[in-house]
Protein backbone atom coordinates (compact mmCIF):
# COMPACT_ATOMS: atom_id res chain seq x y z
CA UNK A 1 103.20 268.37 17.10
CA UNK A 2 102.88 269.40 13.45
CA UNK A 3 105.41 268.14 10.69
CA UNK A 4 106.40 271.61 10.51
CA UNK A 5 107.40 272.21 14.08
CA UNK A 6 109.13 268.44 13.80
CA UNK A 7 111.36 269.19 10.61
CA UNK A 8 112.45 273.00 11.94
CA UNK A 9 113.32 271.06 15.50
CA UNK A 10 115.55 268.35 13.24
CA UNK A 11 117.06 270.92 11.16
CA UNK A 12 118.48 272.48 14.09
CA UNK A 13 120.07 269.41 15.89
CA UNK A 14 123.48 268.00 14.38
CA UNK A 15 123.37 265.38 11.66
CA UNK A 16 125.50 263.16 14.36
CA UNK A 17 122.65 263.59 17.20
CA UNK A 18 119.58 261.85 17.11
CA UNK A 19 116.33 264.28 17.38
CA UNK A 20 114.53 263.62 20.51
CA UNK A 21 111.07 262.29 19.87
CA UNK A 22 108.94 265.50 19.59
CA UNK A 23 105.53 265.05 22.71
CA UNK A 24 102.23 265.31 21.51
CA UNK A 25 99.90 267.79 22.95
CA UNK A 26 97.11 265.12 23.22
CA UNK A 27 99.18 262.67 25.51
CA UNK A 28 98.86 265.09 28.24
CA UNK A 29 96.51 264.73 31.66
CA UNK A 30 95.90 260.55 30.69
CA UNK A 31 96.56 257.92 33.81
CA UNK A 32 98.21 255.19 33.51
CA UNK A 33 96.03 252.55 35.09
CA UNK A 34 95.91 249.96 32.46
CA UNK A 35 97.94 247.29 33.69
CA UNK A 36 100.08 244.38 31.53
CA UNK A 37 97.10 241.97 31.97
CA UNK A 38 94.76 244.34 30.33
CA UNK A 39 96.68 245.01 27.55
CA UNK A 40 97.07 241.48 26.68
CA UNK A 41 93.61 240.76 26.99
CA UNK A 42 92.60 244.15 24.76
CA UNK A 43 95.15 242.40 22.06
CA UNK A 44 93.35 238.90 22.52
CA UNK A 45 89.87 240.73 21.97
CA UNK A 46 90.74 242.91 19.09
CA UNK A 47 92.18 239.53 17.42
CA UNK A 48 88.45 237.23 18.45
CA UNK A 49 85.29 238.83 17.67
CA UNK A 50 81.98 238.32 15.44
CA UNK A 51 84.30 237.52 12.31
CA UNK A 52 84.75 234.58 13.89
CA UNK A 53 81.88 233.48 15.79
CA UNK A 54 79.67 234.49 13.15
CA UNK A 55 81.07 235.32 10.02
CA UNK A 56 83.15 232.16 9.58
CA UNK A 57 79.54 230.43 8.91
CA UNK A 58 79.15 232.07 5.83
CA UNK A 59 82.28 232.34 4.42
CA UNK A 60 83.20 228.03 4.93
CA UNK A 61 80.04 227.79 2.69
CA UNK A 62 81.41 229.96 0.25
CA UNK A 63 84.84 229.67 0.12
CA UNK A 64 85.15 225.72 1.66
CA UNK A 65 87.93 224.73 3.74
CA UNK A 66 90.15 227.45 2.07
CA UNK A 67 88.78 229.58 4.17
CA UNK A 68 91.59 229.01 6.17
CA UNK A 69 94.56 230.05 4.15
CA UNK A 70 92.43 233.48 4.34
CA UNK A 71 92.33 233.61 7.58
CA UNK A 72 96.18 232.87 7.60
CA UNK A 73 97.16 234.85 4.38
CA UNK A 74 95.16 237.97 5.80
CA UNK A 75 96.75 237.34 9.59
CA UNK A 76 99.98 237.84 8.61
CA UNK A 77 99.48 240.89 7.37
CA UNK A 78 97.40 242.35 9.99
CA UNK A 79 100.76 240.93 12.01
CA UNK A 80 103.01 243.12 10.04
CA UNK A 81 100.64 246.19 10.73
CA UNK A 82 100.39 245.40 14.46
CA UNK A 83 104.20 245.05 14.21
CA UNK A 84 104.54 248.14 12.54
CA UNK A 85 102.88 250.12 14.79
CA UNK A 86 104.64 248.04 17.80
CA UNK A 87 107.96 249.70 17.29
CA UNK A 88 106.53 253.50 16.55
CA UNK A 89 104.66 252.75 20.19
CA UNK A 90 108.38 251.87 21.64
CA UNK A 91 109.94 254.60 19.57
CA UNK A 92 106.98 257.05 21.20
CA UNK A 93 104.06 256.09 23.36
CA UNK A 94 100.96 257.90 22.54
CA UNK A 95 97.19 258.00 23.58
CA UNK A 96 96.96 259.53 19.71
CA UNK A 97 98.44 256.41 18.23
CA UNK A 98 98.61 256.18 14.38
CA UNK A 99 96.93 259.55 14.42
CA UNK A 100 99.95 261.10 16.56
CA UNK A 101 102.64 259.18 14.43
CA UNK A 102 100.74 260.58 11.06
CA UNK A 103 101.62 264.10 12.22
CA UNK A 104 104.79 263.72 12.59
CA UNK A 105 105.64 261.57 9.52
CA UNK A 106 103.36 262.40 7.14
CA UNK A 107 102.43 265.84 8.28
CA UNK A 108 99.13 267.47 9.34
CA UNK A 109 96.84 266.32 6.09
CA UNK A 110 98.24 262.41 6.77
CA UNK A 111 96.94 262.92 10.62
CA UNK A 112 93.62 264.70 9.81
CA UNK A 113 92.93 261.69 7.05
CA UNK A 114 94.16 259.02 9.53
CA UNK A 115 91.99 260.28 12.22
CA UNK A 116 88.63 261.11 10.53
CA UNK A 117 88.72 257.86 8.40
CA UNK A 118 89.33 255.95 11.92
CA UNK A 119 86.27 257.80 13.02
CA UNK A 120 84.18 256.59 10.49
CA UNK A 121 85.31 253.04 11.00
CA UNK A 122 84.57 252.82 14.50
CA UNK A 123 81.44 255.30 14.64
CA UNK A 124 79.83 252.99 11.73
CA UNK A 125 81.27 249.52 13.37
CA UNK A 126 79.34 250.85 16.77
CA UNK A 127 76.32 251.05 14.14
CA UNK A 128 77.00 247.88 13.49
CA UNK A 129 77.25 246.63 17.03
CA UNK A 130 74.14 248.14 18.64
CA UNK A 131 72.19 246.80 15.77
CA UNK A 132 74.35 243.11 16.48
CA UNK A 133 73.39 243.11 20.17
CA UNK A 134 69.17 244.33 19.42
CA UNK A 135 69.43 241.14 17.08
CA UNK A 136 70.76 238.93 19.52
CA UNK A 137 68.29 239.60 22.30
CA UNK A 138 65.91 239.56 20.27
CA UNK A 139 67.25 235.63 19.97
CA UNK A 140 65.75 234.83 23.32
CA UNK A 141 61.97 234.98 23.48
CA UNK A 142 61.69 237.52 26.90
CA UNK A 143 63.18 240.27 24.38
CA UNK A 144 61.49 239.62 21.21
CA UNK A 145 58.53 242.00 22.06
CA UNK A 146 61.06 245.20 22.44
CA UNK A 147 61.65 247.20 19.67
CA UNK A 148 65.21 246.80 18.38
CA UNK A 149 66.21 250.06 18.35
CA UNK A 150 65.47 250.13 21.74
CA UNK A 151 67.79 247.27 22.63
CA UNK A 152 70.54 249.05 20.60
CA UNK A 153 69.95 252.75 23.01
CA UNK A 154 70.06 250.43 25.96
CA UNK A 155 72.99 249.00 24.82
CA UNK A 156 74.73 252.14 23.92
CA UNK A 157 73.66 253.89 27.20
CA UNK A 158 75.30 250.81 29.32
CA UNK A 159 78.85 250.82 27.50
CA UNK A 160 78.86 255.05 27.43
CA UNK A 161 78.61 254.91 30.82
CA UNK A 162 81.82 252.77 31.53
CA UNK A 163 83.98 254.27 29.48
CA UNK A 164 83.04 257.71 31.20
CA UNK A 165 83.61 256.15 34.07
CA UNK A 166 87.25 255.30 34.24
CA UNK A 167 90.05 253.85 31.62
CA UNK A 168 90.64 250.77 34.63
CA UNK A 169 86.74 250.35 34.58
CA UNK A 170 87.34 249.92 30.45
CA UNK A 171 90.20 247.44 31.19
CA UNK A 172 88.47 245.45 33.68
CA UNK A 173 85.47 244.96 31.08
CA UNK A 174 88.03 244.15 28.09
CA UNK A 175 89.73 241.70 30.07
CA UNK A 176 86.72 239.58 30.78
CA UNK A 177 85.24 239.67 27.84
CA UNK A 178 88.36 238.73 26.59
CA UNK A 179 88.42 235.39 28.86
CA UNK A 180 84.62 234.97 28.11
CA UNK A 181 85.88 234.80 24.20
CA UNK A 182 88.58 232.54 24.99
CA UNK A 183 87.06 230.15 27.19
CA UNK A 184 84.22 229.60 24.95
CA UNK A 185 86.99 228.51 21.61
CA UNK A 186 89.16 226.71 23.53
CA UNK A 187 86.08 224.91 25.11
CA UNK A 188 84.60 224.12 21.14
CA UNK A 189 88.27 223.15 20.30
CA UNK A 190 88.84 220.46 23.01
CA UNK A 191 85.05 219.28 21.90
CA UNK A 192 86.14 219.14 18.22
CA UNK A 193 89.16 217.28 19.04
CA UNK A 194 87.38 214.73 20.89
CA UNK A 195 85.01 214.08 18.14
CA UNK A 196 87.81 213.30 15.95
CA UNK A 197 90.01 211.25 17.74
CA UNK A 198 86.72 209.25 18.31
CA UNK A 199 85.16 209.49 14.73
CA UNK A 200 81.80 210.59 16.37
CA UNK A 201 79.65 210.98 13.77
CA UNK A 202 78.52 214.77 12.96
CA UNK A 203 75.11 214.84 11.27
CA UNK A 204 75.64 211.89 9.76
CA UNK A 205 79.37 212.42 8.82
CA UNK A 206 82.50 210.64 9.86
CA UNK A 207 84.84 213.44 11.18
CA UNK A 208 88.35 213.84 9.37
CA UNK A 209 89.92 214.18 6.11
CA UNK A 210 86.77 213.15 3.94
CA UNK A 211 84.75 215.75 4.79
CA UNK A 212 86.86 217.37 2.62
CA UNK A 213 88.14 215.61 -0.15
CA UNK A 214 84.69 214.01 -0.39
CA UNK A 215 83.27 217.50 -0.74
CA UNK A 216 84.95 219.13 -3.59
CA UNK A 217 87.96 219.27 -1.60
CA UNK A 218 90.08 222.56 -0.28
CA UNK A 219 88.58 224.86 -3.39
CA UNK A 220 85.06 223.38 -3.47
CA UNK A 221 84.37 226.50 -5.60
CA UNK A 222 87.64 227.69 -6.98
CA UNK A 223 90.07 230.22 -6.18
CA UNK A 224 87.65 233.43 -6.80
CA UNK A 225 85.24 233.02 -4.15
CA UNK A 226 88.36 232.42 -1.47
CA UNK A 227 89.49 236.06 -2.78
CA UNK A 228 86.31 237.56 -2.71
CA UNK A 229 85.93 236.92 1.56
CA UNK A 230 89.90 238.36 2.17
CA UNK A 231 87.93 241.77 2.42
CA UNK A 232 85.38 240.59 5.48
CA UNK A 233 88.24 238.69 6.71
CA UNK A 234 90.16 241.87 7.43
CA UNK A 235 87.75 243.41 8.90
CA UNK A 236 87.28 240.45 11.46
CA UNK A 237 90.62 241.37 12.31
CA UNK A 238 89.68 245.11 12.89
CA UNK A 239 90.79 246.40 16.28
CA UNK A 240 94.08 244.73 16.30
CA UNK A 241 95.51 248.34 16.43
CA UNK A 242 93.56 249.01 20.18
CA UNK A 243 97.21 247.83 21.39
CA UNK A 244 98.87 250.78 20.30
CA UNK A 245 96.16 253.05 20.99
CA UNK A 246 96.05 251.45 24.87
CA UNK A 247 100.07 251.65 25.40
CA UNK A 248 99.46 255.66 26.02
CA UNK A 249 97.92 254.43 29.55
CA UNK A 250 100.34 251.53 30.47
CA UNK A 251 103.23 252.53 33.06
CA UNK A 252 105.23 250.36 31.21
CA UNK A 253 104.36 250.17 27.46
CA UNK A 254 108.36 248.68 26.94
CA UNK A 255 107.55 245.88 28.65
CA UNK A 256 103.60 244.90 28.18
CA UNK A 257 103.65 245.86 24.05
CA UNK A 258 106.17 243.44 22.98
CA UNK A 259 104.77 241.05 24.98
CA UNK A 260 101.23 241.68 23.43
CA UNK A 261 102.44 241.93 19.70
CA UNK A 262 104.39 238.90 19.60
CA UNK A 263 101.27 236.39 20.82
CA UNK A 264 99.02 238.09 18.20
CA UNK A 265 100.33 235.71 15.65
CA UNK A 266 100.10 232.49 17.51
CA UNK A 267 96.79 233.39 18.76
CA UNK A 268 95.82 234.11 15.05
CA UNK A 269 97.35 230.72 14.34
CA UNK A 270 95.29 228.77 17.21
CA UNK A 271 92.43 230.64 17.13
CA UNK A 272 91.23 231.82 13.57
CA UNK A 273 92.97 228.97 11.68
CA UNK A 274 92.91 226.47 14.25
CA UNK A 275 89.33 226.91 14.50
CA UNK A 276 88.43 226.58 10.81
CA UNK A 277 90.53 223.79 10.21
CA UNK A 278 88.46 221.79 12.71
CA UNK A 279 85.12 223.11 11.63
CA UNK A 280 85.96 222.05 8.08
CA UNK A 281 87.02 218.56 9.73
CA UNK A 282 84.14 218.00 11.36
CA UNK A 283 81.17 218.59 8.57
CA UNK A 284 81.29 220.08 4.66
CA UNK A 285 81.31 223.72 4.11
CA UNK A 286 77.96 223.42 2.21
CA UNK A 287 76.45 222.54 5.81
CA UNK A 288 77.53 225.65 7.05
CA UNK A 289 75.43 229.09 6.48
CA UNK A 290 75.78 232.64 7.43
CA UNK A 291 72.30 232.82 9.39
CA UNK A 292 73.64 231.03 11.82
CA UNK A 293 77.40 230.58 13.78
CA UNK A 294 79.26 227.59 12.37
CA UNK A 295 79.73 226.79 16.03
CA UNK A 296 76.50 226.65 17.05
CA UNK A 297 75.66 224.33 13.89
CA UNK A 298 78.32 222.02 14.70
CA UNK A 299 77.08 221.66 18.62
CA UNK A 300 73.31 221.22 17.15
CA UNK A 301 74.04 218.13 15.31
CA UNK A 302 75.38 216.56 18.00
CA UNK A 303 72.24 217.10 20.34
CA UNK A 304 74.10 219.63 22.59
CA UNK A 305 71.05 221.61 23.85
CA UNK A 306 71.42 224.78 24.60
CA UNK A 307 74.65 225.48 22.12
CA UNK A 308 72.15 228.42 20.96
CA UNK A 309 72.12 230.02 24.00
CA UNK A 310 76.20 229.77 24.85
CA UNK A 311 77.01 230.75 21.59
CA UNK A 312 74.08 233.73 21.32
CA UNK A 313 75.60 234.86 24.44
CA UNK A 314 78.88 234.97 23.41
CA UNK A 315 78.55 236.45 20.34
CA UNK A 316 76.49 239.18 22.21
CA UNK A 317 79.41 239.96 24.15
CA UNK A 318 81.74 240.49 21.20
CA UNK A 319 79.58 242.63 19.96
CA UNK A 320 79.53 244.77 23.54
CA UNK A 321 83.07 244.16 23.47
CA UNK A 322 83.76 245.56 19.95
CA UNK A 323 81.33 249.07 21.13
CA UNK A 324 83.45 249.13 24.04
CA UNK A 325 86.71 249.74 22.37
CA UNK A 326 85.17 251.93 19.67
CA UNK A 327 84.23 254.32 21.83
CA UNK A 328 87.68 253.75 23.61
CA UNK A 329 89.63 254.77 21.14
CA UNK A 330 87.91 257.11 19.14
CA UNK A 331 87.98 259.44 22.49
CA UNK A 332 91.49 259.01 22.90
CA UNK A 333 92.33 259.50 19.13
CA UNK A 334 89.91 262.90 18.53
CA UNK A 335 91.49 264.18 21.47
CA UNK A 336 94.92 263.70 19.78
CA UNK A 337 93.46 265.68 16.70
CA UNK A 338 92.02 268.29 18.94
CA UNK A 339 95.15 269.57 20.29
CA UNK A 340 96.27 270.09 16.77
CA UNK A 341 93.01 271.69 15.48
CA UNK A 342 91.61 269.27 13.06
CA UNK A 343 88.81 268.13 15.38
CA UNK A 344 86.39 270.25 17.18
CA UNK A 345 87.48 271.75 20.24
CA UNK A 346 84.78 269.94 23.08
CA UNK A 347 86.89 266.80 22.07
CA UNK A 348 89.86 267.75 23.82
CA UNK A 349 87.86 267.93 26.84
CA UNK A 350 88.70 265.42 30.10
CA UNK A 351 86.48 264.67 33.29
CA UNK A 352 87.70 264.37 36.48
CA UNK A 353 88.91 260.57 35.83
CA UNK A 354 90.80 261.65 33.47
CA UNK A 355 88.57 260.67 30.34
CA UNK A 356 88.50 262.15 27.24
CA UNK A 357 84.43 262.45 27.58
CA UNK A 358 84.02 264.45 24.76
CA UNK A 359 85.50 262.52 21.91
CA UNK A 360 83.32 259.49 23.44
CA UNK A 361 80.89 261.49 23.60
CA UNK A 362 81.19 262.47 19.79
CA UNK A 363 81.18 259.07 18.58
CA UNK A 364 78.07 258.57 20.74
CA UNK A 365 76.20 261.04 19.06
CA UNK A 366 77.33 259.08 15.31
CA UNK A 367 76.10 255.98 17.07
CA UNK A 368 72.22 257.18 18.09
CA UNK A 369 71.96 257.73 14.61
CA UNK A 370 72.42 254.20 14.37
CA UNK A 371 69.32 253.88 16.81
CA UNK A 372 67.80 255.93 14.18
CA UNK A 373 68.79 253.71 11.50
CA UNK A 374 67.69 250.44 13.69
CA UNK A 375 63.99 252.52 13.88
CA UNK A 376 63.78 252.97 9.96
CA UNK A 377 65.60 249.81 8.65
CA UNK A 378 65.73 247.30 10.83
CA UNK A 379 66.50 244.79 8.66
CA UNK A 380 68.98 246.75 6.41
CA UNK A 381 70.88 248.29 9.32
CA UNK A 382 73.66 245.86 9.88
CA UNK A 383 74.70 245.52 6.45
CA UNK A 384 74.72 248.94 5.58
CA UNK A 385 76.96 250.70 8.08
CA UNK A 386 79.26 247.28 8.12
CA UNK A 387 80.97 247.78 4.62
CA UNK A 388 81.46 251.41 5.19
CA UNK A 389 83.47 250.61 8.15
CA UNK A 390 85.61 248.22 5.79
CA UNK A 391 86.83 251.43 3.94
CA UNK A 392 88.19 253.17 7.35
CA UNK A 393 89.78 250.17 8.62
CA UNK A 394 91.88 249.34 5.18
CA UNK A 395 92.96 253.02 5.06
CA UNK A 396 93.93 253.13 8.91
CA UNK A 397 96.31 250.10 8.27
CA UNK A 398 97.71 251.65 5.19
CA UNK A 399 98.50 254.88 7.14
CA UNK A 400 100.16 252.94 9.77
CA UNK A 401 102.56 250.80 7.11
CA UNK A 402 103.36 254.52 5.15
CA UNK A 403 104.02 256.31 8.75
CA UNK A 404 106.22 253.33 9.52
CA UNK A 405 107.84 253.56 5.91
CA UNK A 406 109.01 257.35 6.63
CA UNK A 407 110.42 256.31 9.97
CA UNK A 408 112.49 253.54 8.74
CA UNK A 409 113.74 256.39 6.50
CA UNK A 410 114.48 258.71 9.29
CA UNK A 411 116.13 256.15 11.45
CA UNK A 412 118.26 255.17 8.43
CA UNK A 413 119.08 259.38 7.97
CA UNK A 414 120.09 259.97 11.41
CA UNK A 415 117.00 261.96 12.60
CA UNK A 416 115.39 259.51 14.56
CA UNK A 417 115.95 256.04 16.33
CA UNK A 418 114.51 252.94 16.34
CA UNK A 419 114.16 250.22 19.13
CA UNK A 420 115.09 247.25 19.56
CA UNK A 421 112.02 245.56 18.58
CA UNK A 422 110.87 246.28 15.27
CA UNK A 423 109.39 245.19 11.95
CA UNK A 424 111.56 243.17 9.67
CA UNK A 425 112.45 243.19 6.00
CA UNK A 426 111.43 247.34 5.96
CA UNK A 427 110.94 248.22 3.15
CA UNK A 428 109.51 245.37 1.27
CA UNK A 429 107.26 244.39 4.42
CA UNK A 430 105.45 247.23 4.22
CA UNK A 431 105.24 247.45 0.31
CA UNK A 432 104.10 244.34 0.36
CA UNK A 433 101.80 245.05 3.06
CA UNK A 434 99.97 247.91 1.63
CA UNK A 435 100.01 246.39 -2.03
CA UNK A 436 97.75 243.47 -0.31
CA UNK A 437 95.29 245.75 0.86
CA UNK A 438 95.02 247.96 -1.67
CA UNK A 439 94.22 244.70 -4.14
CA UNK A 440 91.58 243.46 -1.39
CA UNK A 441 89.69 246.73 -1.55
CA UNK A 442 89.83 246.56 -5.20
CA UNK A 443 88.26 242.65 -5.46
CA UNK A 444 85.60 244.11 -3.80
CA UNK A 445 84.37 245.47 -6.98
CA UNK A 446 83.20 242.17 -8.25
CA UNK A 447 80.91 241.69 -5.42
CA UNK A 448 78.33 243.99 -6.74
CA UNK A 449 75.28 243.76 -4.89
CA UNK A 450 77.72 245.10 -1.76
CA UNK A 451 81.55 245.61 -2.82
CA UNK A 452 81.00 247.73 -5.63
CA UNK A 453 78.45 250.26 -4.20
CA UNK A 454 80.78 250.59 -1.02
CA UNK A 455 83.53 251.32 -3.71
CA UNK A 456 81.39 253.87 -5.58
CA UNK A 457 81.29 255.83 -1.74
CA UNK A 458 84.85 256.59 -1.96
CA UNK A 459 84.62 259.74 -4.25
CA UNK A 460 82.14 260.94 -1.71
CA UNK A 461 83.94 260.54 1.58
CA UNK A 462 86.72 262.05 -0.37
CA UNK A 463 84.78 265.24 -0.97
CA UNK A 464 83.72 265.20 2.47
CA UNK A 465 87.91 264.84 3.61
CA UNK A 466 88.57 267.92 1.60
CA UNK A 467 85.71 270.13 2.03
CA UNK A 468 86.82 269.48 5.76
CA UNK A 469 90.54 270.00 5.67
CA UNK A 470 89.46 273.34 3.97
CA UNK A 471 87.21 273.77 7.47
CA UNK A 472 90.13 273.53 9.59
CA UNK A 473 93.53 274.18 7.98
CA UNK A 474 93.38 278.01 9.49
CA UNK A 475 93.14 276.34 13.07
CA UNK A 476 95.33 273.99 12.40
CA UNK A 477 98.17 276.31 11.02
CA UNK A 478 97.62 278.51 13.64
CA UNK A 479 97.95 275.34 16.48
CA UNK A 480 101.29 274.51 14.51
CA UNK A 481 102.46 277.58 14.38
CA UNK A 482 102.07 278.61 18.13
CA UNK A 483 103.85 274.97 19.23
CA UNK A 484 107.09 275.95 16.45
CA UNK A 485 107.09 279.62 18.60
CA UNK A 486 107.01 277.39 21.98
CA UNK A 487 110.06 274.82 20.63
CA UNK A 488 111.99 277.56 19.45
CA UNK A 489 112.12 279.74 22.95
């Protein structure tokens, strides 16, 4: 429903009733066969993914042991954001998520940025992914002599075809990934903690406290280079917000969203932190590099054979994982737009299991390019698409803290009301929130071989936002204004 249609339905209640929260178009036709064990598992797997099995590598040798407090620092936020959108999912479940809560707080504009800049996370993160998976096939020796790009169609052809399959078909895949993620950390963990209580040597290192303070200690390279990774570390915690896009096809979203929220952080905690703590433990940061996963390093120099292979295969399915939900969600989310004109109209469209096929379908067509991409620059792909993606996921969690902000505001007017579980400290959480962000995606101007030229594409997505908008408003007005005729019957 437009902001229009919202404010007219709010003007006409009494200042003593609360408005009822207003449907959304898009919600309609979905089933609710996600179940409470799905859910959790989608919130485990947006919180574990290639950040960590991979990208942690590179950024201990970088930033040291402080990589840590980064991961901790940047977790809490992406806590507040998950929290955030939490209580709008209690206040309103919705296939559209953010998107849906956009129109109705911050009007039609806030939805149409919201939703677009989503899309290009998640269209250039599947990029990303197909390119991830060609590289890590390409790890075992059977694969090497197929082209990449034709690993990365494979791969895209195989994950299409479950999510136009069924949303319990999605779930099912989610959740065992999920386990497959969790099995493998907690299975490094109880290794790591054996080799310290033992003081096994690593590489020639005694496991403990010296392999730090020996090594420069917690800021081997000062503060700068610990600020410079807070951008890659948000975006290893990209896809945190699945949860609320996934509640629009739970029977019981009251029940399974708290639930899921509230373990984010201690999963952040065990997982992320946890996990660097030990690796810094158990050899220097200068050891570690981003060619290959700190975990697999670790294994190697004990003479684990075969810690390649896990790992490779792991990492491969975060990578199917991440595709998975990208495709997900962006169906589910253009949909939501589609209804209210600011997407094309085929993305509204459902098959007979009740799939938004042509939203997926969409975000398919962004991700061949991708194959394209793999064809021309294979060895540029990955890095390319991955920092444009950076820029959509920072603006998706500010729009989630600023729709939040307005309905703190509401609740506190009258107009609307808020549940029982919510975010605290409003407004200085989100403030504070946003502010963080906002600073991250500005450090990234002193990284100028990748930061600053993925700054410099802002202006030009901008353009591209506008030039649209000025595509669509007509429909879009037109969509509002038949829904404000409907209301006011």
């Amino acid at each position: 429903m437009s902001k229009d249609a919202v404010d007219t339905a709010q003007a006409v209640a009494t200042r003593t009733d609360v408005a009822q929260a207003p449907a959304d178009a898009g919600d309609a036709g979905y089933s609710k066969d996600l179940k409470a064990r799905h859910v959790n598992m989608i919130a485990i797997g947006g919180a574990i993914g290639t950040g960590l099995f991979l990208g942690a590598g590179g950024r201990l040798h970088n930033a040291g042991p402080a990589l840590a407090l980064a991961y901790l620092v940047c977790g809490i936020f992406a806590f507040f954001v998950v929290r955030a959108l939490g209580e709008l999912v209690l206040y309103r479940p919705s296939s559209g998520s953010f998107v849906s809560y956009a129109r109705e707080f911050l009007g039609e504009k806030g939805a149409y940025v919201a939703g677009w800049m989503y899309f290009l996370n998640w269209s250039t993160t599947g990029i990303a992914d197909i390119t991830a998976i060609a590289l890590y096939t390409h790890y075992w020796s059977m694969f090497t002599s197929i082209p990449q790009w034709t690993l990365a169609l494979v791969a895209l052809a195989v994950v299409l075809a479950v999510n136009l399959i069924s949303v319990k078909i999605f779930g099912e895949m989610e959740f065992w990934f999920a386990i497959i993620k969790v099995a493998t950390l907690v299975g490094f963990m109880l290794i790591g903690i054996f080799l310290l209580a033992t003081q096994h040597k690593v590489d020639g290192h005694t496991p403990g406290l010296s392999a730090i303070a020996d090594h420069g200690g917690v800021f081997p390279h000062g503060l700068m280079p610990v600020v410079l990774v807070m951008q890659g570390v948000i975006f290893a915690y990209a896809a945190l917000e699945l949860v609320g896009v996934a509640a629009g096809e739970t029977a019981q979203p009251e029940k399974v969203v708290p639930r899921a929220v509230n373990s984010i952080m201690w999963r952040v905690g065990l997982f992320y932190v946890g996990s660097v703590v030990l690796l810094a433990l158990l050899l220097p940061g200068s050891v570690y590099s981003a060619d290959e996963s700190p975990f697999v390093t670790v294994l190697s120099k004990i003479g684990v054979s075969g810690a390649g292979d896990v790992m490779n295969l792991v990492a491969l399915t975060a990578a199917m994982s991440s595709l998975n939900s990208g495709l997900y969600s962006t169906g589910r989310i253009l949909r939501s737009m589609a209804t209210a004109g600011s997407a094309p109209k085929f993305t509204a469209r459902m098959n007979r299991s009740q799939v938004p096929y042509g939203g997926i379908l969409l975000t398919c067509a962004v991700c061949v390019l991708g194959v394209g991409l793999n064809y021309l620059m294979p060895s540029q792909a990955f890095e390319i698409v991955l920092n444009v993606a950076s820029l959509g996921i920072i603006s998706t969690w500010v729009i989630i803290m600023l729709c939040h902000l307005v309905f703190v505001r509401r609740a506190k007017a009258g107009l609307v009301e808020r549940p029982a579980f919510r975010l605290r400290f409003s407004p200085y959480t989100e403030i504070a929130t946003v502010a963080f962000l906002l600073v991250c995606l500005g450090m990234m101007w002193n990284d100028p071989e990748v930061g600053r030229k993925t700054l410099l594409l802002i202006p030009v997505i901008a353009a591209l936002l506008v030039a649209g908008w000025f595509g669509v408003r007509r429909r879009v007005s037109a969509t509002a204004d038949q829904e404000l005729s409907q209301l006011t019957k």
